[in-house]
N, C-alpha and C. Protein backbone atom coordinates (compact mmCIF):
# COMPACT_ATOMS: atom_id res chain seq x y z
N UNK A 1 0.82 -1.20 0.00
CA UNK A 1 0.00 0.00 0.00
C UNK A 1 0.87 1.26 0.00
N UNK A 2 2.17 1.21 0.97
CA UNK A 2 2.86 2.14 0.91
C UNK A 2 3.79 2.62 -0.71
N UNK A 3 3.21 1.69 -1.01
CA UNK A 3 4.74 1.58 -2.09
C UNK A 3 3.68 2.28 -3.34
N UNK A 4 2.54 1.92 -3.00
CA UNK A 4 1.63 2.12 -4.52
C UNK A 4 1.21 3.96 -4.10
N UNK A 5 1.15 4.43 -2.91
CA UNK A 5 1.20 5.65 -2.63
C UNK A 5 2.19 6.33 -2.55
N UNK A 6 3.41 5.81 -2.67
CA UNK A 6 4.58 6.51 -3.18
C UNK A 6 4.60 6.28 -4.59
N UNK A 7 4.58 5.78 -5.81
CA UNK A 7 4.24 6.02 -6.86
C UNK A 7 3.68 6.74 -7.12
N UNK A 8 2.37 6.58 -6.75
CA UNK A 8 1.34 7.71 -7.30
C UNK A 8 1.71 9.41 -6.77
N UNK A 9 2.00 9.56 -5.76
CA UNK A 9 2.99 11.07 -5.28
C UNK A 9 3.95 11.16 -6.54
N UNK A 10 4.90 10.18 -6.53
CA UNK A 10 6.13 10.26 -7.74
C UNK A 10 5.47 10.94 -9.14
N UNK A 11 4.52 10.28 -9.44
CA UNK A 11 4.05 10.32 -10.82
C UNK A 11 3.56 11.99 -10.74
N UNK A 12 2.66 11.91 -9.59
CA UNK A 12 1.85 13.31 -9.23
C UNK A 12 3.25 14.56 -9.67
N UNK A 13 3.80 14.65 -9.07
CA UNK A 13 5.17 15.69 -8.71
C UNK A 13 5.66 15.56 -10.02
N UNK A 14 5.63 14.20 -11.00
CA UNK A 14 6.42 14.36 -11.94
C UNK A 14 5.26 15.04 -13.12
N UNK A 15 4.21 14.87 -12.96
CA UNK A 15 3.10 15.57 -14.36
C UNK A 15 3.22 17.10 -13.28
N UNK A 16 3.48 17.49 -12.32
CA UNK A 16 3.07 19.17 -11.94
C UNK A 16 4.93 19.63 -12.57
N UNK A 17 6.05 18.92 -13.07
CA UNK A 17 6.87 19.60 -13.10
C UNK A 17 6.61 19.49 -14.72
N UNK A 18 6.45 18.81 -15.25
CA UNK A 18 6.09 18.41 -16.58
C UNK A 18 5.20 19.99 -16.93
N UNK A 19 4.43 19.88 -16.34
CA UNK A 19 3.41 21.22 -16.55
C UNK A 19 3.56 22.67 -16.17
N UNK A 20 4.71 22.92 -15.18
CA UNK A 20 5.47 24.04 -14.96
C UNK A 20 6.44 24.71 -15.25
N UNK A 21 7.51 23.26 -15.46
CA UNK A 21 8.70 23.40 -15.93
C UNK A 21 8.70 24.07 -17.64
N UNK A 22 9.57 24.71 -18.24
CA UNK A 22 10.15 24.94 -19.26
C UNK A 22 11.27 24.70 -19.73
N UNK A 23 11.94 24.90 -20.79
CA UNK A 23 13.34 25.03 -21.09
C UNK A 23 13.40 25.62 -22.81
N UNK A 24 14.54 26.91 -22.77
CA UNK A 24 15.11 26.91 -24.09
C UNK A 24 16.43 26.91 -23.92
N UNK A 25 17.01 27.23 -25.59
CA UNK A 25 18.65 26.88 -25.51
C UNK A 25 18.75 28.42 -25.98
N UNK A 26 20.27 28.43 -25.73
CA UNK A 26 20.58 30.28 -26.71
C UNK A 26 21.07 29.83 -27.66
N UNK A 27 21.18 30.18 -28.88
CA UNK A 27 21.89 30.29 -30.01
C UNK A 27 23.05 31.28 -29.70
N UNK A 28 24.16 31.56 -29.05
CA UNK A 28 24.73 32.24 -29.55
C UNK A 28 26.41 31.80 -29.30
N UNK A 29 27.12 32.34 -30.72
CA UNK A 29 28.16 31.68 -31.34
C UNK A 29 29.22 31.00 -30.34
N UNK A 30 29.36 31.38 -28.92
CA UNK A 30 30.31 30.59 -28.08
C UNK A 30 29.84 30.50 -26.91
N UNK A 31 28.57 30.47 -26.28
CA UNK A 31 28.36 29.99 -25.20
C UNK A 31 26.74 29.93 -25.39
N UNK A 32 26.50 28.76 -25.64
CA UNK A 32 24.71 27.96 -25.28
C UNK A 32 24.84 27.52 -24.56
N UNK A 33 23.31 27.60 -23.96
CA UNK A 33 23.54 27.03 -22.41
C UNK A 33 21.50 26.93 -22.62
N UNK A 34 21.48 26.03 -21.57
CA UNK A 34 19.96 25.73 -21.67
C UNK A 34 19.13 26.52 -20.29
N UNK A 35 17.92 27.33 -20.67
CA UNK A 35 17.63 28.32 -19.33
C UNK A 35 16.32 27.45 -19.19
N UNK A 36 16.09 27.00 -17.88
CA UNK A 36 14.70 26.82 -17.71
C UNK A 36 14.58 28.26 -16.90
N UNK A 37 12.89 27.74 -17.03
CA UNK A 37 12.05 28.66 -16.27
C UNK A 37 10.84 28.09 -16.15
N UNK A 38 9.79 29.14 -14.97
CA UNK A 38 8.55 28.23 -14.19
C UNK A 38 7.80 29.07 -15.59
N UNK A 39 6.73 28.08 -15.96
CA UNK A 39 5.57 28.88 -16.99
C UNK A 39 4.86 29.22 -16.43
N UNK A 40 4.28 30.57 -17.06
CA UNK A 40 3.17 31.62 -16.75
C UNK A 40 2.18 30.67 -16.57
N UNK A 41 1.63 29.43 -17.63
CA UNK A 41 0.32 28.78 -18.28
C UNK A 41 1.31 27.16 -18.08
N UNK A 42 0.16 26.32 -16.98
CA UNK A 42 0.81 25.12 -17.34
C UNK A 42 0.19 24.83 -19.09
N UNK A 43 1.39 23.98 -19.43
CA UNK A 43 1.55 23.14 -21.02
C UNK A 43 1.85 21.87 -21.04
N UNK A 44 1.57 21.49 -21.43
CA UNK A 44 2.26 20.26 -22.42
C UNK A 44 3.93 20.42 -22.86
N UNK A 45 3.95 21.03 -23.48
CA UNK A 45 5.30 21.76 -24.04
C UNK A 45 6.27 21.98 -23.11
N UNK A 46 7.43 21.57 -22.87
CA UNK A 46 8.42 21.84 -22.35
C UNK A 46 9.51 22.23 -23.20
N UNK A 47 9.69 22.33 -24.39
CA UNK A 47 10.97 23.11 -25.02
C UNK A 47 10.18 24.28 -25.41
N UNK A 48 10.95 25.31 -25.56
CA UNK A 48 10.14 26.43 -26.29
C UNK A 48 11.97 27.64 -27.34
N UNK A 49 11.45 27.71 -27.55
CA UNK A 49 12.48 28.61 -28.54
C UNK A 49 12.33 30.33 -28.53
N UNK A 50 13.44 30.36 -28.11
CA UNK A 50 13.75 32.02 -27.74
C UNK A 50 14.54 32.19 -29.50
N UNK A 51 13.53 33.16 -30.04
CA UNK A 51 13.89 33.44 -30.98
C UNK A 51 15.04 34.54 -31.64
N UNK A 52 15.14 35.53 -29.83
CA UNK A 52 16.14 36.67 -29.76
C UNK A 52 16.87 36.67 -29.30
N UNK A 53 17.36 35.54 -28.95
CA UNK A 53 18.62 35.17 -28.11
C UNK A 53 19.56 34.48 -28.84
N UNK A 54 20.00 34.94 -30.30
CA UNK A 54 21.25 34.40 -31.60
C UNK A 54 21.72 35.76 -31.98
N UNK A 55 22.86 34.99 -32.28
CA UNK A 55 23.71 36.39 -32.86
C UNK A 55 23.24 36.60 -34.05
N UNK A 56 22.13 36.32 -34.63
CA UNK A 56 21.62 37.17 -35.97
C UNK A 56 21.09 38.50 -35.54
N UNK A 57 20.80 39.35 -36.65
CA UNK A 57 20.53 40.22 -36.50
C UNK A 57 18.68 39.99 -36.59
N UNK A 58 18.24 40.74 -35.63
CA UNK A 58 16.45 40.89 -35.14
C UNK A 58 15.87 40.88 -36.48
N UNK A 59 14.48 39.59 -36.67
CA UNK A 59 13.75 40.18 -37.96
C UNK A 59 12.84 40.99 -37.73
N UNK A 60 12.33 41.90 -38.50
CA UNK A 60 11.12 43.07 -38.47
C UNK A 60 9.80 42.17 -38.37
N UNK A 61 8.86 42.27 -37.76
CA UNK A 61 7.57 41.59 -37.79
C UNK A 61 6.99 40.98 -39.09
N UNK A 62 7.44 41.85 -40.34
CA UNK A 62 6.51 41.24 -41.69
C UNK A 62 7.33 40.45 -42.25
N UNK A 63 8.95 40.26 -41.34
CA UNK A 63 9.42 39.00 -42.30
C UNK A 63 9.34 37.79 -41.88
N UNK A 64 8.68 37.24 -40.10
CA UNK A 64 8.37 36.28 -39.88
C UNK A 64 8.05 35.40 -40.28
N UNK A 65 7.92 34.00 -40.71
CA UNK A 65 7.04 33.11 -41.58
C UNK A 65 6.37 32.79 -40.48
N UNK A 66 5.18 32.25 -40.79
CA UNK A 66 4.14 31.81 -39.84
C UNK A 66 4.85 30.79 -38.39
N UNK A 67 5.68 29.95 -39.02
CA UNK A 67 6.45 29.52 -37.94
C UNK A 67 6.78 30.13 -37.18
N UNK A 68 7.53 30.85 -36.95
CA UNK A 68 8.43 31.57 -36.12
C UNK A 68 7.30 32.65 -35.53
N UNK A 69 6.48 33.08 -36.51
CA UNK A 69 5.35 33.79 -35.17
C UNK A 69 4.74 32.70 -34.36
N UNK A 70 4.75 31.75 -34.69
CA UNK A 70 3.84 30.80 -34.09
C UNK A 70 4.70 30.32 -32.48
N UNK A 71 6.27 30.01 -32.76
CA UNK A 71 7.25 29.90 -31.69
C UNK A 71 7.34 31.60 -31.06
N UNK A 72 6.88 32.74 -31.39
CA UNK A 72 7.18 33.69 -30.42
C UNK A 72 5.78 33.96 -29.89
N UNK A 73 4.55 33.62 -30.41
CA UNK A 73 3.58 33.37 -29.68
C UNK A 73 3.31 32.51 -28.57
N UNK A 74 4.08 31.52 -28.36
CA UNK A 74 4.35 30.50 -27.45
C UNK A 74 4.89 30.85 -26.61
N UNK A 75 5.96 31.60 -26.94
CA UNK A 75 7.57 31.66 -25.84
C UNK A 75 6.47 33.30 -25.04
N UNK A 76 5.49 33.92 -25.66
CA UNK A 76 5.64 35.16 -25.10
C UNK A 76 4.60 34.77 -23.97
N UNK A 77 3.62 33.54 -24.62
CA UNK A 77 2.35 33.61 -23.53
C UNK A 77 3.47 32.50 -22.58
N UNK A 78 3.97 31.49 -22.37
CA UNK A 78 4.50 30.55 -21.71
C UNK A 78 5.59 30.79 -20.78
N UNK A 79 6.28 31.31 -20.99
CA UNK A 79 7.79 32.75 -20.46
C UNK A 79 6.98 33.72 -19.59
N UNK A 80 6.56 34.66 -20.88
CA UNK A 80 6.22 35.79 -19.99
C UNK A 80 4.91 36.61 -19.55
N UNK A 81 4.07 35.07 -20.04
CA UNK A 81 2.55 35.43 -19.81
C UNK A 81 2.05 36.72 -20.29
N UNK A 82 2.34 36.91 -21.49
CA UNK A 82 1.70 37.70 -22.37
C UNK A 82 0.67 36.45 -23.69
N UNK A 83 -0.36 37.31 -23.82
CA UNK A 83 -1.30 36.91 -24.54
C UNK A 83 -0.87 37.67 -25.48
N UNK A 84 -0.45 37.45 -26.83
CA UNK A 84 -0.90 38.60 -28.03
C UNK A 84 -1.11 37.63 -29.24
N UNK A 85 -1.04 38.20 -30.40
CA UNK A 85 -1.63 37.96 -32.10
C UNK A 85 -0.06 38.16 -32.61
N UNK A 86 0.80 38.80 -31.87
CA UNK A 86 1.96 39.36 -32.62
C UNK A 86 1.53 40.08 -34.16
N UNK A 87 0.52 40.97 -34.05
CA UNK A 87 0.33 41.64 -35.66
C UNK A 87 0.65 42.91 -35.78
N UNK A 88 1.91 43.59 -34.93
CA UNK A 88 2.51 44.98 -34.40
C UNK A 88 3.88 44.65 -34.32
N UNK A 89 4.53 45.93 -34.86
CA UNK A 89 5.91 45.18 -34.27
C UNK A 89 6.04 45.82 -32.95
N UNK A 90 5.27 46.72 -32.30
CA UNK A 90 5.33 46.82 -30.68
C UNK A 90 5.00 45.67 -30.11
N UNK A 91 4.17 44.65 -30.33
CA UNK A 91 3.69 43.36 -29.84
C UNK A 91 5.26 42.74 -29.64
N UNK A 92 5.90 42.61 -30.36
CA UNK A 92 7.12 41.96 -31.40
C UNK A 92 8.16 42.58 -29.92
N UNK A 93 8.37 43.59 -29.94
CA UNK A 93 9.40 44.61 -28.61
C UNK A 93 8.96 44.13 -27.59
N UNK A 94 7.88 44.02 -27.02
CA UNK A 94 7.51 43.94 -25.98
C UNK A 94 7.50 42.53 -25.63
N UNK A 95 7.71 41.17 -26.86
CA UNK A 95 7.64 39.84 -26.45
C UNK A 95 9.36 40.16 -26.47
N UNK A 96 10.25 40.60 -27.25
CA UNK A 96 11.45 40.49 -26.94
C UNK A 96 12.24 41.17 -25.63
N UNK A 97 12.03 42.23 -25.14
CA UNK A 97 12.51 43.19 -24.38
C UNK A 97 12.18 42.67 -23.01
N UNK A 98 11.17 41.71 -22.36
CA UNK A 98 10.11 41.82 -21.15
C UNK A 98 11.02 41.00 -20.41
């Protein structure tokens, strides 16, 4: 009995970190390193992609492809608990800068 209620705690603790936890990597040219952080919104999702954290140079909002708005729509509500559409490039500053 004890043993089947320590499982079930185990499992418990392991779906609330599953659902809190995050992680991205940096892109940049000599030191990546992987940052977690607690999410705003439990998910499913535990990798998420910081799109402003590479040594490229920043794209302007209208050159996004749907992808990549789709990964900074994620990272902005999941990170930094912002809700937006990203259809501004103030939306765009304010998911990068926060």
């Amino acid at each position: 009995m004890k043993k089947k209620m320590i499982l079930v705690l185990m499992i418990f603790a392991f779906l609330l970190l599953w659902l809190n936890i995050g992680v991205y990597e940096t892109h940049f040219a000599e030191d990546n390193r992987a940052v977690f952080f607690i999410k705003k919104h439990p998910a499913l999702q535990v990798r998420f992609e910081n799109i402003f954290l590479t040594d490229e140079d920043d794209k302007p909002i209208d050159r996004l492809s749907n992808e990549e708005r789709s990964v900074v729509i994620n990272y902005c509500k999941y990170r930094l608990g912002i809700k937006t559409e990203l259809k501004t490039q103030e939306e765009l500053e304010v998911c990068k800068f926060m």
